[in-house]
N, C-alpha and C. Protein backbone atom coordinates (compact mmCIF):
# COMPACT_ATOMS: atom_id res chain seq x y z
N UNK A 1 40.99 25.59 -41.11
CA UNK A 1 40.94 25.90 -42.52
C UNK A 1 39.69 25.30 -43.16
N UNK A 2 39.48 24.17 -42.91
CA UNK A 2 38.15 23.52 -43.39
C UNK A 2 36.73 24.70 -43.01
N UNK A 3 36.92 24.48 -42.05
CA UNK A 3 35.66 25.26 -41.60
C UNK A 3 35.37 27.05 -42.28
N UNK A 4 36.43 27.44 -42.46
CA UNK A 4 37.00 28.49 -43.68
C UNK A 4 36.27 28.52 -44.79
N UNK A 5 36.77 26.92 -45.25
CA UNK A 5 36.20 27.21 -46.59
C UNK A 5 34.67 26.66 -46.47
N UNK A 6 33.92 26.36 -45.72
CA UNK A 6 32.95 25.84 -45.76
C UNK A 6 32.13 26.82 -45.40
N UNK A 7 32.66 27.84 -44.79
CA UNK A 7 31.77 29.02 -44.48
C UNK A 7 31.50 29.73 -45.79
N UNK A 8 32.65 29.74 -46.97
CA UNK A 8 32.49 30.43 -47.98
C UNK A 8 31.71 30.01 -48.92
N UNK A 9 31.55 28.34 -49.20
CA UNK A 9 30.86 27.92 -49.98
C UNK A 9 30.45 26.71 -49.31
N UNK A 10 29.02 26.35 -49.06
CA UNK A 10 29.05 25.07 -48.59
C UNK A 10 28.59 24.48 -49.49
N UNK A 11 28.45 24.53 -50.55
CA UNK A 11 28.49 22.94 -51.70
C UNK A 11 29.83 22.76 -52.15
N UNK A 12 31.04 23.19 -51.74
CA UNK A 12 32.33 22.89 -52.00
C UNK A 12 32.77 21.61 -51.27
N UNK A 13 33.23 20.73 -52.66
CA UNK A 13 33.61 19.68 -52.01
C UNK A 13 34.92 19.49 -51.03
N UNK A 14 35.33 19.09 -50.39
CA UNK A 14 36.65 18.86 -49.50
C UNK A 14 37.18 17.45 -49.34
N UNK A 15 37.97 17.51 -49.80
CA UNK A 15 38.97 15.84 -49.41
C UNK A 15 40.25 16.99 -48.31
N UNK A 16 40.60 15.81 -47.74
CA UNK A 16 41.71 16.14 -46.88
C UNK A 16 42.49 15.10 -46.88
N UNK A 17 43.83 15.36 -47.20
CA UNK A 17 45.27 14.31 -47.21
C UNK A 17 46.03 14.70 -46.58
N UNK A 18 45.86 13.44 -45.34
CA UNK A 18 47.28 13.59 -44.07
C UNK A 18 47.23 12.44 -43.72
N UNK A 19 48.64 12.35 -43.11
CA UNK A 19 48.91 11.02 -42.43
C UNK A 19 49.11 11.08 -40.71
N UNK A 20 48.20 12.07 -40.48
CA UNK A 20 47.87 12.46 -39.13
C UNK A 20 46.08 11.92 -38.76
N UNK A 21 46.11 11.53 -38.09
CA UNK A 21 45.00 10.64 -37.55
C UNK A 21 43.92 12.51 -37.02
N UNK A 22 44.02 12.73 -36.02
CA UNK A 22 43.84 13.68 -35.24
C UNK A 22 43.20 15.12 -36.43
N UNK A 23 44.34 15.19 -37.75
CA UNK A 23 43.22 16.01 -38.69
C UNK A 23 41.98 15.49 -39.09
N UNK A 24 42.18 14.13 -39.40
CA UNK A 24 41.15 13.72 -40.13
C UNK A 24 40.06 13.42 -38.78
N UNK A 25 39.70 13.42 -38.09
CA UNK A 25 38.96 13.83 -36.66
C UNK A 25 38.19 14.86 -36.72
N UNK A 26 39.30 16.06 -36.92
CA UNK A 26 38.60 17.32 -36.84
C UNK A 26 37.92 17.27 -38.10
N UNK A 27 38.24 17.18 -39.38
CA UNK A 27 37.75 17.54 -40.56
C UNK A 27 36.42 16.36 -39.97
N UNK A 28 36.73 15.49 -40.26
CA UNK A 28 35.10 14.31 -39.65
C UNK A 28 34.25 15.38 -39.27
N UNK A 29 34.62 15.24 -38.20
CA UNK A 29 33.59 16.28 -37.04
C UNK A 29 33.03 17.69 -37.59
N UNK A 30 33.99 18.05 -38.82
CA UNK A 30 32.50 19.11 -39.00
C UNK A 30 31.49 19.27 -39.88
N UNK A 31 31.82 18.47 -41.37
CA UNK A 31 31.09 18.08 -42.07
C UNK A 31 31.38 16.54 -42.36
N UNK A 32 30.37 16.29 -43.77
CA UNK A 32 30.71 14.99 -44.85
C UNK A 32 31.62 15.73 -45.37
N UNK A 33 32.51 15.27 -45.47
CA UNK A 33 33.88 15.24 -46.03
C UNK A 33 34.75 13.63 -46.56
N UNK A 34 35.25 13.73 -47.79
CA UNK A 34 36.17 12.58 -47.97
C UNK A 34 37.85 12.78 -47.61
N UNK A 35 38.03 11.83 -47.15
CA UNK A 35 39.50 12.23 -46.79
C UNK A 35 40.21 10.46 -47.12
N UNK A 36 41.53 11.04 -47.83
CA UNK A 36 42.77 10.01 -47.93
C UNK A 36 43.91 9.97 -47.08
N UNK A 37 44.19 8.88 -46.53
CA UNK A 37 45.33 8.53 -45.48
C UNK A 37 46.50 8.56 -46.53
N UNK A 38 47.84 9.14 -46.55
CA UNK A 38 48.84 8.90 -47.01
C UNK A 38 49.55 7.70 -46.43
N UNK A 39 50.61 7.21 -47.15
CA UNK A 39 50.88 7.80 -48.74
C UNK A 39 49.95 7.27 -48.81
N UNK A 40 49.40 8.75 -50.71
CA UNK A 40 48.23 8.30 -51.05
C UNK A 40 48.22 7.42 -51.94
N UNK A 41 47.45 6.30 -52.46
CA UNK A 41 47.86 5.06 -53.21
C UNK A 41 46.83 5.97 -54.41
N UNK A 42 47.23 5.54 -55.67
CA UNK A 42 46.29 6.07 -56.84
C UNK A 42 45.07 5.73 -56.94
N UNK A 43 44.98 4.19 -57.29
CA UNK A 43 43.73 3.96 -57.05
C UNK A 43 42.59 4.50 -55.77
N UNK A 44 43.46 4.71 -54.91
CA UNK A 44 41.78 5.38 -53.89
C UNK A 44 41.70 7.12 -54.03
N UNK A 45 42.48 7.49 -54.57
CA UNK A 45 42.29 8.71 -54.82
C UNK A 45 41.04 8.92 -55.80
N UNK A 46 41.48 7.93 -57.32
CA UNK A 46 40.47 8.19 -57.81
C UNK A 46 38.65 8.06 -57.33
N UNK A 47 38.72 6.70 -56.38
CA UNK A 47 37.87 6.81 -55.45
C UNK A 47 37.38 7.69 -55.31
N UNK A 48 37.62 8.82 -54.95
CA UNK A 48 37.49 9.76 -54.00
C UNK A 48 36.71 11.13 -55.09
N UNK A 49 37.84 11.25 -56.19
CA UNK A 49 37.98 12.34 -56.56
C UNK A 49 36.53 12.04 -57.79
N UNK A 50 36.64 10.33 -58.68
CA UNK A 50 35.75 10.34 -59.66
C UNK A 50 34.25 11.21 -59.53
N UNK A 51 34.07 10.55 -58.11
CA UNK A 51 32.53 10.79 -57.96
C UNK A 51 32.40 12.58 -58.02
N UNK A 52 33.05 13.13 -56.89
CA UNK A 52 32.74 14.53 -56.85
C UNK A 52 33.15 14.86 -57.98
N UNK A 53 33.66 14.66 -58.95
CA UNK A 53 33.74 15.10 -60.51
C UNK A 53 32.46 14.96 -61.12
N UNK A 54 32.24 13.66 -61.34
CA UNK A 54 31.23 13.28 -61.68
C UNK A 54 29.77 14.42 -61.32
N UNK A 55 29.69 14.35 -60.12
CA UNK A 55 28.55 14.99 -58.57
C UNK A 55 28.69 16.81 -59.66
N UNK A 56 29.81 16.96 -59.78
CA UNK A 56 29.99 18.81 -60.40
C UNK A 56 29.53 18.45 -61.67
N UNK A 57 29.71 17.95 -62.23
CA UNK A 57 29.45 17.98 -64.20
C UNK A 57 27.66 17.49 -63.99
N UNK A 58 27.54 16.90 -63.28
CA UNK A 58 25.82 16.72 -63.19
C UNK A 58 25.13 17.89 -63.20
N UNK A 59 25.89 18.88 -61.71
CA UNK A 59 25.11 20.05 -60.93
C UNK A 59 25.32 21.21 -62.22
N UNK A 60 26.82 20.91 -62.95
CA UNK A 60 26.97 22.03 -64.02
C UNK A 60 25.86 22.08 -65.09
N UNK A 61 25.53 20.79 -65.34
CA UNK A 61 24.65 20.57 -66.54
C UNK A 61 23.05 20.81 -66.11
N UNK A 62 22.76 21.14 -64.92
CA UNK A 62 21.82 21.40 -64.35
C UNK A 62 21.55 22.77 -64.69
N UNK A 63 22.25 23.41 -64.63
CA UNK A 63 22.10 24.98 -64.93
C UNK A 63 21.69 25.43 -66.39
């Protein structure tokens, strides 16, 4: 599925949430990608999610 959507857009960001070791492997392996281990705790989500928010409202205001 990753690789899916990365074919469609590759400036699309991707986080991946599992508590499977072995996804987060594959997702590694094909791009930069952020990914959260469940359960997900709040605080590292925002981690995760601030910046690529942040990273889009920059690229939006670019235009």
């Amino acid at each position: 599925m990753i690789q899916k959507l990365q074919q469609q857009s590759l400036q699309q960001p991707i986080i991946v949430m599992s508590a499977h070791d072995d996804v987060l492997r594959q997702a590694l392996g094909t791009h930069k990608i952020d990914y959260l281990i469940k359960p997900i705790i709040f605080e590292e989500l925002l981690k995760v999610v601030v910046p690529i928010c942040q990273s889009l409202q920059f690229e939006n205001q670019s235009y």
